[in-house]
Each structure stands twice: as C-alpha cells, then as structure tokens.
N, C-alpha and C. Protein backbone atom coordinates (compact mmCIF):
# COMPACT_ATOMS: atom_id res chain seq x y z
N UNK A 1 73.33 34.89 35.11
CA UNK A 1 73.81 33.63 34.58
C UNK A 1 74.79 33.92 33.44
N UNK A 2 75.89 33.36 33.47
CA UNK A 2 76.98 33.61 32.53
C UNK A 2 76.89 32.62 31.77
N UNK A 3 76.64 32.80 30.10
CA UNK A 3 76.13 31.32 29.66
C UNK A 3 77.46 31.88 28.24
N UNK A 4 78.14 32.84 28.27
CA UNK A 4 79.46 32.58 27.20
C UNK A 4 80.04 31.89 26.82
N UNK A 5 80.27 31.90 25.54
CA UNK A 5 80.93 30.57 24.73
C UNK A 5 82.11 31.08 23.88
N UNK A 6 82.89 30.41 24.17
CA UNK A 6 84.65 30.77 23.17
C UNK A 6 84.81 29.55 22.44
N UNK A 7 84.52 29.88 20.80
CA UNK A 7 84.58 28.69 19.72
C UNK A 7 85.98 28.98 19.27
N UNK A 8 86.77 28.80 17.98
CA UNK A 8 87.73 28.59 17.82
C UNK A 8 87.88 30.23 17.69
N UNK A 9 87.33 30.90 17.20
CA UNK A 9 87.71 32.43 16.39
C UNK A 9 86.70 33.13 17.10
N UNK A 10 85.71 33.24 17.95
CA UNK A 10 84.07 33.85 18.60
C UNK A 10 84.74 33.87 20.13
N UNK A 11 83.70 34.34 20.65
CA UNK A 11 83.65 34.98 21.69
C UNK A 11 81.85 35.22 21.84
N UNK A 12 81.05 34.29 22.17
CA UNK A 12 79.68 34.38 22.27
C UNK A 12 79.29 34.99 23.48
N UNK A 13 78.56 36.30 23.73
CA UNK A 13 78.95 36.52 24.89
C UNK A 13 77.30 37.32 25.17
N UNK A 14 77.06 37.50 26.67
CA UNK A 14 75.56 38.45 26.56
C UNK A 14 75.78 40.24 26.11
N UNK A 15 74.42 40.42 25.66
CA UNK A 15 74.36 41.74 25.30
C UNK A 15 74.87 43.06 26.17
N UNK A 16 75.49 43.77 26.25
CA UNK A 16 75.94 44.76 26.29
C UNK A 16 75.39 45.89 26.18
N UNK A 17 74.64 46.99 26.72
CA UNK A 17 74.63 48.62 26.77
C UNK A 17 75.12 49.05 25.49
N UNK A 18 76.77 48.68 25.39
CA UNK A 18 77.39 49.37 24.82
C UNK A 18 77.19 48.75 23.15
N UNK A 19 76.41 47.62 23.06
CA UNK A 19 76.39 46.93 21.76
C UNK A 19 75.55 48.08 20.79
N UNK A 20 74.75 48.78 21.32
CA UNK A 20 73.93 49.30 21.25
C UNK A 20 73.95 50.37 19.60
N UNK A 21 74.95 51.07 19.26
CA UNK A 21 75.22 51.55 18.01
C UNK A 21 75.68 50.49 17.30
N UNK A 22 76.53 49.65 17.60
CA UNK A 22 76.82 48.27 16.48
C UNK A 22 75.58 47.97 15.81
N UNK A 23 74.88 47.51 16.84
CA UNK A 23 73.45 46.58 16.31
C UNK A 23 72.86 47.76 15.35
N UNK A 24 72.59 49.06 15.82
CA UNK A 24 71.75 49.79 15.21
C UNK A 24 72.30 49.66 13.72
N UNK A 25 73.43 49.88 13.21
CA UNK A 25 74.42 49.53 12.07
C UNK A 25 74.03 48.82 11.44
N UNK A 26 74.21 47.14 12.08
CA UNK A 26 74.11 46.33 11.30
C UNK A 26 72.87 45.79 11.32
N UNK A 27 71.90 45.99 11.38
CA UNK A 27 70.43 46.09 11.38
C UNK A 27 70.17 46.89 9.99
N UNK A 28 70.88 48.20 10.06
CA UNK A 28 70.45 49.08 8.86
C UNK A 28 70.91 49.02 7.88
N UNK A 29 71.83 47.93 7.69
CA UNK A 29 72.63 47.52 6.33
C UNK A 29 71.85 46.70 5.85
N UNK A 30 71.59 47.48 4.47
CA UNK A 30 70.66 46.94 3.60
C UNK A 30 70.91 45.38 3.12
N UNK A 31 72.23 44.93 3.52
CA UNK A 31 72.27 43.61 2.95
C UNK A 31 71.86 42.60 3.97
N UNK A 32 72.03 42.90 5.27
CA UNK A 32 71.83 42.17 6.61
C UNK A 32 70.17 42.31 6.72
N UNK A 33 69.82 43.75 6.04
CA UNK A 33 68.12 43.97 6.62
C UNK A 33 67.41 42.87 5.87
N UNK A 34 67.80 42.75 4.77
CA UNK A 34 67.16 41.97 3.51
C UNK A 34 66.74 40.32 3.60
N UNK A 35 67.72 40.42 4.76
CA UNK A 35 68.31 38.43 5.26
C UNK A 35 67.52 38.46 6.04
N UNK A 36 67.41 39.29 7.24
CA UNK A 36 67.14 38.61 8.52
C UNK A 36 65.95 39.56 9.14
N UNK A 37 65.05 38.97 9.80
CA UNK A 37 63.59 39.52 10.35
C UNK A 37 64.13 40.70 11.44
N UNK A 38 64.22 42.11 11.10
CA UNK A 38 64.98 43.01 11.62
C UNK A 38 64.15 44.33 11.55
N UNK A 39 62.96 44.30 11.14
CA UNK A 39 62.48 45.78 10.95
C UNK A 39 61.75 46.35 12.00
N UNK A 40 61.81 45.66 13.34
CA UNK A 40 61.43 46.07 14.32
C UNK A 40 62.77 46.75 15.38
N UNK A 41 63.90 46.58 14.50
CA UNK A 41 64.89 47.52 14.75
C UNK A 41 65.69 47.91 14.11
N UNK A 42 64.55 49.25 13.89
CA UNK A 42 65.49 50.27 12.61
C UNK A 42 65.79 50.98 13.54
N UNK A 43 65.54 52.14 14.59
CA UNK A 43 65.36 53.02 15.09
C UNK A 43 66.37 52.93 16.31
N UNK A 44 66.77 54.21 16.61
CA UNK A 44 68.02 54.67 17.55
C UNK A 44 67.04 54.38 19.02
N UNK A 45 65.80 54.54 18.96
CA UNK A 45 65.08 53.90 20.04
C UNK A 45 64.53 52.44 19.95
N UNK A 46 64.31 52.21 19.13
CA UNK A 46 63.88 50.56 19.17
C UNK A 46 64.74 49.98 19.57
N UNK A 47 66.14 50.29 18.78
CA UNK A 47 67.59 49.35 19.54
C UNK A 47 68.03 49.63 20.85
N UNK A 48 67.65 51.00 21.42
CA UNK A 48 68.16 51.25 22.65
C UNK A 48 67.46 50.22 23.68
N UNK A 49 66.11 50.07 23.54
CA UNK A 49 64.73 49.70 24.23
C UNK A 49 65.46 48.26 24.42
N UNK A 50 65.23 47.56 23.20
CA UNK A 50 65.87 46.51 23.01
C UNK A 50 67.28 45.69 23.58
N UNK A 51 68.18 46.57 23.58
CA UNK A 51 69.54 46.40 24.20
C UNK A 51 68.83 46.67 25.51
N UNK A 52 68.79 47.67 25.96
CA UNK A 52 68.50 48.03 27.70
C UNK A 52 67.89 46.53 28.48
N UNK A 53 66.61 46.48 27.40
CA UNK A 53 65.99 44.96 28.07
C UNK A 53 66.84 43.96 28.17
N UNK A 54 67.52 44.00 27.19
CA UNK A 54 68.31 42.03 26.52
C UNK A 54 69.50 42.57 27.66
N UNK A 55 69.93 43.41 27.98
CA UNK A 55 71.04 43.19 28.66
C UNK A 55 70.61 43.10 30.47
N UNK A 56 69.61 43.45 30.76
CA UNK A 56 69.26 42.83 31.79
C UNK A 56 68.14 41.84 32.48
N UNK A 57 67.91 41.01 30.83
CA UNK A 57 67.54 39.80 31.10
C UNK A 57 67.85 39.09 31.86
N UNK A 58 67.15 38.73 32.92
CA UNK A 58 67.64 37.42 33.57
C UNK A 58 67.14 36.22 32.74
N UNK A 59 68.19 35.60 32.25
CA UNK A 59 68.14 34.03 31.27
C UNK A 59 67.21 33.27 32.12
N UNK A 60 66.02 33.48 31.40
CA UNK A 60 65.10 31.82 32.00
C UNK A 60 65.38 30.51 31.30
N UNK A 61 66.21 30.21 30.77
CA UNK A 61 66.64 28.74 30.15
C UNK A 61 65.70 28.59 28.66
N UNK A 62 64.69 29.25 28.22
CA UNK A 62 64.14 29.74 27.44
C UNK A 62 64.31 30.41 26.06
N UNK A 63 64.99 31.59 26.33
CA UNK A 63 65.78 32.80 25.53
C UNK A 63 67.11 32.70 25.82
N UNK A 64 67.71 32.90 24.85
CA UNK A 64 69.36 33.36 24.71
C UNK A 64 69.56 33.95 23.68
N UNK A 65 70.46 35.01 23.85
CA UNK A 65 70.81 35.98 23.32
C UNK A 65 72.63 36.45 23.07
N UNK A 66 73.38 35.90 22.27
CA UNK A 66 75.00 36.36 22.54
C UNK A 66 75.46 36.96 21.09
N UNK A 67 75.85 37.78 21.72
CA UNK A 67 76.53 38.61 20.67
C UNK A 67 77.82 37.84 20.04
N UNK A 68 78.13 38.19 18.84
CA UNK A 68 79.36 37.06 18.63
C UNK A 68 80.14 38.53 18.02
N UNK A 69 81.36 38.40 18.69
CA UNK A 69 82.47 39.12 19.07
C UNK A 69 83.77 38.25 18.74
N UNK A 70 83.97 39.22 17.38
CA UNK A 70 85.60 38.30 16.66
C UNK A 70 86.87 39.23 16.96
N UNK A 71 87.49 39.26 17.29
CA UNK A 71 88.82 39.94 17.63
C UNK A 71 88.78 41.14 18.36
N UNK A 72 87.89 41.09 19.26
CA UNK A 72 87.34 42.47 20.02
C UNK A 72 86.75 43.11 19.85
N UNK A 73 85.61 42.65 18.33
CA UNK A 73 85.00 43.53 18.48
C UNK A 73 83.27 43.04 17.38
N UNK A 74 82.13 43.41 18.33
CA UNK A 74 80.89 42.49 17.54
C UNK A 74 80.35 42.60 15.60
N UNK A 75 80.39 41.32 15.74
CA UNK A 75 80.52 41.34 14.23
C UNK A 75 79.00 40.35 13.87
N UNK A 76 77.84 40.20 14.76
CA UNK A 76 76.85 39.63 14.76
C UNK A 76 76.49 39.24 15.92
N UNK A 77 74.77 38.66 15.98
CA UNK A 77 73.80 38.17 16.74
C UNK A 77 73.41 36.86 16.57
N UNK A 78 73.14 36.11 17.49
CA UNK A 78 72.52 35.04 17.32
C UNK A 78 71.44 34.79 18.45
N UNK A 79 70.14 34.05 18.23
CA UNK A 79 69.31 34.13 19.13
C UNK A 79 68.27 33.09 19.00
N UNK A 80 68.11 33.07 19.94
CA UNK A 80 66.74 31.59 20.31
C UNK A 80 65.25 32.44 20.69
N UNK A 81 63.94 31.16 20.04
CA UNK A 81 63.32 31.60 20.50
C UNK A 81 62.28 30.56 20.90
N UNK A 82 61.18 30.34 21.68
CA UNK A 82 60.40 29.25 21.78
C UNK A 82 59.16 29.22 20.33
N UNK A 83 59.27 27.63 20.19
CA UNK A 83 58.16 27.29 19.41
C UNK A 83 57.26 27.73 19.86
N UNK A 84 55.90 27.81 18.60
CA UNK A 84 54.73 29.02 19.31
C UNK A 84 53.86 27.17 19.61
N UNK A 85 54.39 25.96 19.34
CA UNK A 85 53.36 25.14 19.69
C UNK A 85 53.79 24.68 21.15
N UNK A 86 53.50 23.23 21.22
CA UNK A 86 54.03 23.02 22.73
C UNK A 86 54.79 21.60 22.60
N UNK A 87 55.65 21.51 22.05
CA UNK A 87 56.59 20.52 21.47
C UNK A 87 57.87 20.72 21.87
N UNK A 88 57.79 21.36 22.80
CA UNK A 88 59.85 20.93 23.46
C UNK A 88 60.91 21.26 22.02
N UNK A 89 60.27 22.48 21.60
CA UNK A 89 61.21 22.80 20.62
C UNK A 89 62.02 24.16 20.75
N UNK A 90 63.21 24.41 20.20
CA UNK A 90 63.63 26.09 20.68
C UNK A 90 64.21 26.32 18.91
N UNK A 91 64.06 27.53 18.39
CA UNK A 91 64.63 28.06 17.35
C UNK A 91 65.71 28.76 17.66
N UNK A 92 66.46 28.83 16.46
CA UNK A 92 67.68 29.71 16.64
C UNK A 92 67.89 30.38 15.27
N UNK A 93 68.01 31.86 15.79
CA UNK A 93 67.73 32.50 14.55
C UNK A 93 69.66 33.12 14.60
N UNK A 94 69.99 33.97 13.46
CA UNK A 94 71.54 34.52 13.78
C UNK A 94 71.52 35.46 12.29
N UNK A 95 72.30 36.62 12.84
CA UNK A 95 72.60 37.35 12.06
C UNK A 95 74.08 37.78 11.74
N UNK A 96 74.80 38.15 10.75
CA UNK A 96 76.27 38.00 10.79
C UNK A 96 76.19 39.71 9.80
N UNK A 97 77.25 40.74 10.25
CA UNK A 97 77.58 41.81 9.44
C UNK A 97 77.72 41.54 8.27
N UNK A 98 77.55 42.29 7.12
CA UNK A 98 77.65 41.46 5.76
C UNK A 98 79.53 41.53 5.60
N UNK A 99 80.56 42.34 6.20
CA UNK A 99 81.75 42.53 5.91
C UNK A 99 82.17 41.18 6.33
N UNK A 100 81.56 39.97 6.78
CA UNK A 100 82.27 38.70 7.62
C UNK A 100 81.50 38.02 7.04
N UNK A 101 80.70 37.82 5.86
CA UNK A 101 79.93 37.01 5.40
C UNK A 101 80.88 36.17 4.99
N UNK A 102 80.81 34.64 4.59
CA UNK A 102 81.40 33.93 3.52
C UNK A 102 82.65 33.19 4.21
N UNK A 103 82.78 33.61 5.45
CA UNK A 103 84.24 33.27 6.15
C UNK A 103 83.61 32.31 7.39
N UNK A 104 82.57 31.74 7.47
CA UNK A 104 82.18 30.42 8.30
C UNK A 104 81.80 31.43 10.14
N UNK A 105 81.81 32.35 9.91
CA UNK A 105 81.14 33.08 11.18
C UNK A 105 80.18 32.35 11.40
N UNK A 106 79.04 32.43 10.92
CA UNK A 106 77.26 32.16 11.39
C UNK A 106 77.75 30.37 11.43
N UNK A 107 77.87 29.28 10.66
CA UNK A 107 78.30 28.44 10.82
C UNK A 107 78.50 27.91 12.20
N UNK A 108 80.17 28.40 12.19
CA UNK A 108 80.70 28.72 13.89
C UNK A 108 79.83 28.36 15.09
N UNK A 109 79.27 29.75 15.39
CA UNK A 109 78.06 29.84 15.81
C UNK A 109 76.93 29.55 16.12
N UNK A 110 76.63 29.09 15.27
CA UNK A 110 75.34 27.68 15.00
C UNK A 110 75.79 26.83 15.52
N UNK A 111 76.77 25.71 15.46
CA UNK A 111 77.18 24.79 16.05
C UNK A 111 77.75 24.90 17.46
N UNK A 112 78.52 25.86 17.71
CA UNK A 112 78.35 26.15 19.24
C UNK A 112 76.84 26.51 20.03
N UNK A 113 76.15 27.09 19.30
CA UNK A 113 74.54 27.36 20.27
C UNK A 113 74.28 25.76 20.20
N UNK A 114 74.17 25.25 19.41
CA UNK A 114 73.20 24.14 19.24
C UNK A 114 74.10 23.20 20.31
N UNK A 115 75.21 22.96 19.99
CA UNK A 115 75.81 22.37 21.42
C UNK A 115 76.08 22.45 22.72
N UNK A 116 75.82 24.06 22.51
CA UNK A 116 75.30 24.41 24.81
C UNK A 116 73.69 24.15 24.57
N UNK A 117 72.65 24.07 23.98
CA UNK A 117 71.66 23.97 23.77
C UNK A 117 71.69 22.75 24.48
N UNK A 118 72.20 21.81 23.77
CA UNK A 118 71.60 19.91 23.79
C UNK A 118 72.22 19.52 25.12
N UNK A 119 73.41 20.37 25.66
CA UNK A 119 73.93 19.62 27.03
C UNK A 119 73.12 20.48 27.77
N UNK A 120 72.63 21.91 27.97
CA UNK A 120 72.63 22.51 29.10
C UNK A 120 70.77 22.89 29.23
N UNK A 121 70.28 22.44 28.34
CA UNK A 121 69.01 22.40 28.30
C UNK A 121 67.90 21.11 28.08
N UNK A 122 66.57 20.89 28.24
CA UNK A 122 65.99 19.68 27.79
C UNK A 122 65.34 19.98 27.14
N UNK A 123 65.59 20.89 25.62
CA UNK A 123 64.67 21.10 24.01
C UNK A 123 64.90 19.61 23.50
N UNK A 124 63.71 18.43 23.36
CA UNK A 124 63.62 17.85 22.47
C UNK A 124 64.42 18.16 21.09
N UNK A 125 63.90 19.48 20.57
CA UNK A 125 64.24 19.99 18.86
C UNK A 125 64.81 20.92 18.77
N UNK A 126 65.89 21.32 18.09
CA UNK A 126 66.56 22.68 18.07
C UNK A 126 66.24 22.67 16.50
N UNK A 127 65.92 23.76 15.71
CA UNK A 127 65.24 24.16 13.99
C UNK A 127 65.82 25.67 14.06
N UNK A 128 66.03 25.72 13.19
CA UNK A 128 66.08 26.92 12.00
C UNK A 128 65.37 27.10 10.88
N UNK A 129 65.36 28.15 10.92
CA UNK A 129 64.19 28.12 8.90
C UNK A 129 65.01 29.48 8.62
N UNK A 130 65.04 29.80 7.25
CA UNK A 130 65.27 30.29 6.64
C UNK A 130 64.24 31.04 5.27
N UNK A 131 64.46 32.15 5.07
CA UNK A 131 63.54 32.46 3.20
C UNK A 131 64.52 31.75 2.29
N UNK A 132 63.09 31.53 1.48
CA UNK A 132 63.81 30.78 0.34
C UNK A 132 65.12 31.25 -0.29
N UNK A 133 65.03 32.22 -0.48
CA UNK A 133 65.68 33.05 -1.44
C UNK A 133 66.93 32.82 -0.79
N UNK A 134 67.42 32.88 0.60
CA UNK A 134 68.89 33.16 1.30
C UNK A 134 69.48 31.77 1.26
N UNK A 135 70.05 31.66 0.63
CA UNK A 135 71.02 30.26 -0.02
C UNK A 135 72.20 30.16 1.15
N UNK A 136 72.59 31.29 1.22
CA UNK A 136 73.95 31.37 2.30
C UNK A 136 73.42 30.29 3.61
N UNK A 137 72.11 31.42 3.82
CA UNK A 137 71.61 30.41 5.69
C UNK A 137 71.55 29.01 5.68
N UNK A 138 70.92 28.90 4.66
CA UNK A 138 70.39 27.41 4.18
C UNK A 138 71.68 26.15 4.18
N UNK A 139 72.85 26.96 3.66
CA UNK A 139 74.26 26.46 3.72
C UNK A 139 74.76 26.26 5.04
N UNK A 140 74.63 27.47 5.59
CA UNK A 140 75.20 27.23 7.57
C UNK A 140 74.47 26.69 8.00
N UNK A 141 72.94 26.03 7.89
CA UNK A 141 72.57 25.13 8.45
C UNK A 141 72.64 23.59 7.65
N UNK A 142 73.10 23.85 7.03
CA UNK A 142 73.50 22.20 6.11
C UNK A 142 74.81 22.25 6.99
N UNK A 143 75.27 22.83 7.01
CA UNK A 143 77.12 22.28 7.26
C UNK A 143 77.50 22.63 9.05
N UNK A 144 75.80 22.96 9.34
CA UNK A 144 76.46 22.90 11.09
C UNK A 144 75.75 21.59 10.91
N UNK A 145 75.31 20.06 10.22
CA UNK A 145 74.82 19.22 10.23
C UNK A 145 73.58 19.25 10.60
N UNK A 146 72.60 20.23 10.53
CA UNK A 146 71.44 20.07 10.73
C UNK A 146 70.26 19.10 9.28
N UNK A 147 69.67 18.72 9.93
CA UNK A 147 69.14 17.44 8.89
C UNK A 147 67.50 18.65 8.38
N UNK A 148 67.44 18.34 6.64
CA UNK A 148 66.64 19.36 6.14
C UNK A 148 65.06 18.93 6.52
N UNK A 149 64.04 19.19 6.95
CA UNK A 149 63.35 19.12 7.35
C UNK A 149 61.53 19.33 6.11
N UNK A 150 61.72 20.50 5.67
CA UNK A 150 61.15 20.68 4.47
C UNK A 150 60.58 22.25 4.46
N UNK A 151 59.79 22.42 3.65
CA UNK A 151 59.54 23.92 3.66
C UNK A 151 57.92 23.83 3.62
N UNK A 152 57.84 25.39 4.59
CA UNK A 152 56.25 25.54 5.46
C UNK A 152 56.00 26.33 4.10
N UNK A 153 54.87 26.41 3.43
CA UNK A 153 54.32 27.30 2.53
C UNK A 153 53.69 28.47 3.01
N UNK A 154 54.29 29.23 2.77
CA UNK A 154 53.31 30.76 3.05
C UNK A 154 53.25 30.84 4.51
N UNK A 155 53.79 30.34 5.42
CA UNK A 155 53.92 30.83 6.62
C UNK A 155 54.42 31.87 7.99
N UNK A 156 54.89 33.05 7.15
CA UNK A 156 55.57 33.97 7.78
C UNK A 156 54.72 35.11 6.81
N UNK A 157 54.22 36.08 7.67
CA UNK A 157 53.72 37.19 7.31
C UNK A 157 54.98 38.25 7.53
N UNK A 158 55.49 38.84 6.21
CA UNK A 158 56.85 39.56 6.43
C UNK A 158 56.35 40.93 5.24
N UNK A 159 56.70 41.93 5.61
CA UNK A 159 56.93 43.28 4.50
C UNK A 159 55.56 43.28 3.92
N UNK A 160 54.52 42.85 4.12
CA UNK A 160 53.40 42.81 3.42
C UNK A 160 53.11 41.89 2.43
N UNK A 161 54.19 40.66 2.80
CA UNK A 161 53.67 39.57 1.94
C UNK A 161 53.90 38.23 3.16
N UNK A 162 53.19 37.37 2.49
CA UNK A 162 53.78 35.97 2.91
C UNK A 162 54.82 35.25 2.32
N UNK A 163 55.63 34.36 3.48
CA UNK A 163 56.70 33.58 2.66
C UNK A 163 56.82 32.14 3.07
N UNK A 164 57.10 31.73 2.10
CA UNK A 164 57.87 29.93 2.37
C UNK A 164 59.05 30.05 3.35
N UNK A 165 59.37 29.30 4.12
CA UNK A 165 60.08 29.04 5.01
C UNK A 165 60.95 27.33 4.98
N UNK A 166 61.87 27.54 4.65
CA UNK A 166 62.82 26.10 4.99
C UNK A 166 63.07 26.05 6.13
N UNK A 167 62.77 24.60 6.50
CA UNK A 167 63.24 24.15 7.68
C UNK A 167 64.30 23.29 8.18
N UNK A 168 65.13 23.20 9.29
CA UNK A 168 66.15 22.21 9.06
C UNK A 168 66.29 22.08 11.01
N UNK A 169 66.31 21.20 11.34
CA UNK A 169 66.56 20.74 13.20
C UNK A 169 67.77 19.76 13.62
N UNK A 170 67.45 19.76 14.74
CA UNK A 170 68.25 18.72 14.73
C UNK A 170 67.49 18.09 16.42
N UNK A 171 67.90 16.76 16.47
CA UNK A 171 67.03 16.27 17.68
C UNK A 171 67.70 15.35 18.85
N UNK A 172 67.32 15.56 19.76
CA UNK A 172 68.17 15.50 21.00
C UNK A 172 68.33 13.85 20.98
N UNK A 173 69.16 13.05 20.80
CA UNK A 173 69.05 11.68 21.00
C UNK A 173 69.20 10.72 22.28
C-alpha cells in the first residue's frame, strides 16, 4: 500500500532499508534522544531489526510509519500508534533531526498525517501528548490546530521515572 504524502517542502514516504544509518543518527543525538521515546533504538541492531520490519510492513490501516524526506534527503519520523483503550482513537507521535528544528518541519507533518488520517481512515480521535518539559512539541501541536486536551499525571513510565503527559486531539466531525 502506497500511502505517501507530498506537503509543500516533505516528501512523507514509507521506510526504507536504506533509512537505516540516518535513523540510527538521529536517534543518538542527544538532543532528539532527550525529546522523543527512543531508547529502544540506540543500537546498530535494534535499528536494523526495526527498519527490516517497518519496511516490510504490510499497512493494516492501524500503524503508519513515513519518513519525512526534505530535499532528498530524511530529516525525521513520524508515526501512529493505537490507543491501549478501545475508543476509536490513533496517536501520532514524530520526531524531527535537531539541525531542522524551529523551521515548521514537525508542524508540516502533523497536519498532513492528521489529514490522510481523517479522510482515509475511521479514528474517531487523532491525540498527541507530549513531556512537559518539550515546549517546541506542545507548539506543533497548538499550531497544527489541535485543541489542548489536558495533562495525564504520572502516566508514562520513562528512564526510571514517571511523567506528566500533555494532551492535545483532534476529532473527526
């Protein structure tokens, strides 16, 4: 299933074999590791494992996975995942290289998933959450218009602690 998306400046596209040292990269950059739930791929094998699978996923309407690719060449991830309840909801999580931070990449992005989302799927809820602390995310989901939702206390078991989580969705009308 070819589910690629071309936004104004992106190129959303499925995973690649060859993505395979990028990701490992930008996974291990301490500024990207710090942001985004990533420590299950530090390793030249975890990412291989990982890529090998994601690239021959067959898309169950479920998961999506596109690499976002700016002028030829990948400069971040973005990705869905199912609510763990049973509420017709899908998350979307995204990661951006820190060298493209600040320039409306993840933004972008967000608003293109969330719009093949609402036509090409039937998720009731599309949400994001964020850690407190990452002000940036919290921003790309204010300004892809997602409406703020509130924050889960202590709900993510991360690094050996728990964290607050902001929430923000948006809902299929």
């Amino acid at each position: 299933m070819d589910f690629s998306l071309q936004t104004k400046r992106l190129l959303m596209r499925k995973i690649q074999v060859e993505d395979k040292d990028y990701l490992l990269r930008m996974y291990q950059n301490p500024l990207v590791n710090a942001t985004y739930i990533c420590d299950s791929l530090q390793t030249d094998e975890a990412v291989t494992k990982f890529v090998e699978r994601m690239a021959n996923f067959e898309y169950d309407g479920k998961t999506y996975l596109w690499i976002l690719e700016y002028e030829g060449r990948p400069i971040g991830m973005l990705n869905t995942f199912l609510s763990h309840d049973d509420s017709s909801t899908i998350e979307i999580g995204y990661a951006v290289d820190s060298p493209y931070w600040n320039q409306g990449f993840a933004t972008e992005a967000l608003v293109a998933a969330i719009d093949y989302l609402l036509k090409n799927t039937e998720y009731h809820k599309i949400q994001c959450s964020h850690f407190l602390s990452n002000v940036a995310s919290k921003r790309v989901m204010e300004k892809a218009n997602m409406i703020y939702e509130g924050v889960r206390q202590e709900v993510f078991f991360f690094r050996g602690e728990y964290h607050s989580l902001g929430y923000y969705y948006v809902i299929r009308k």
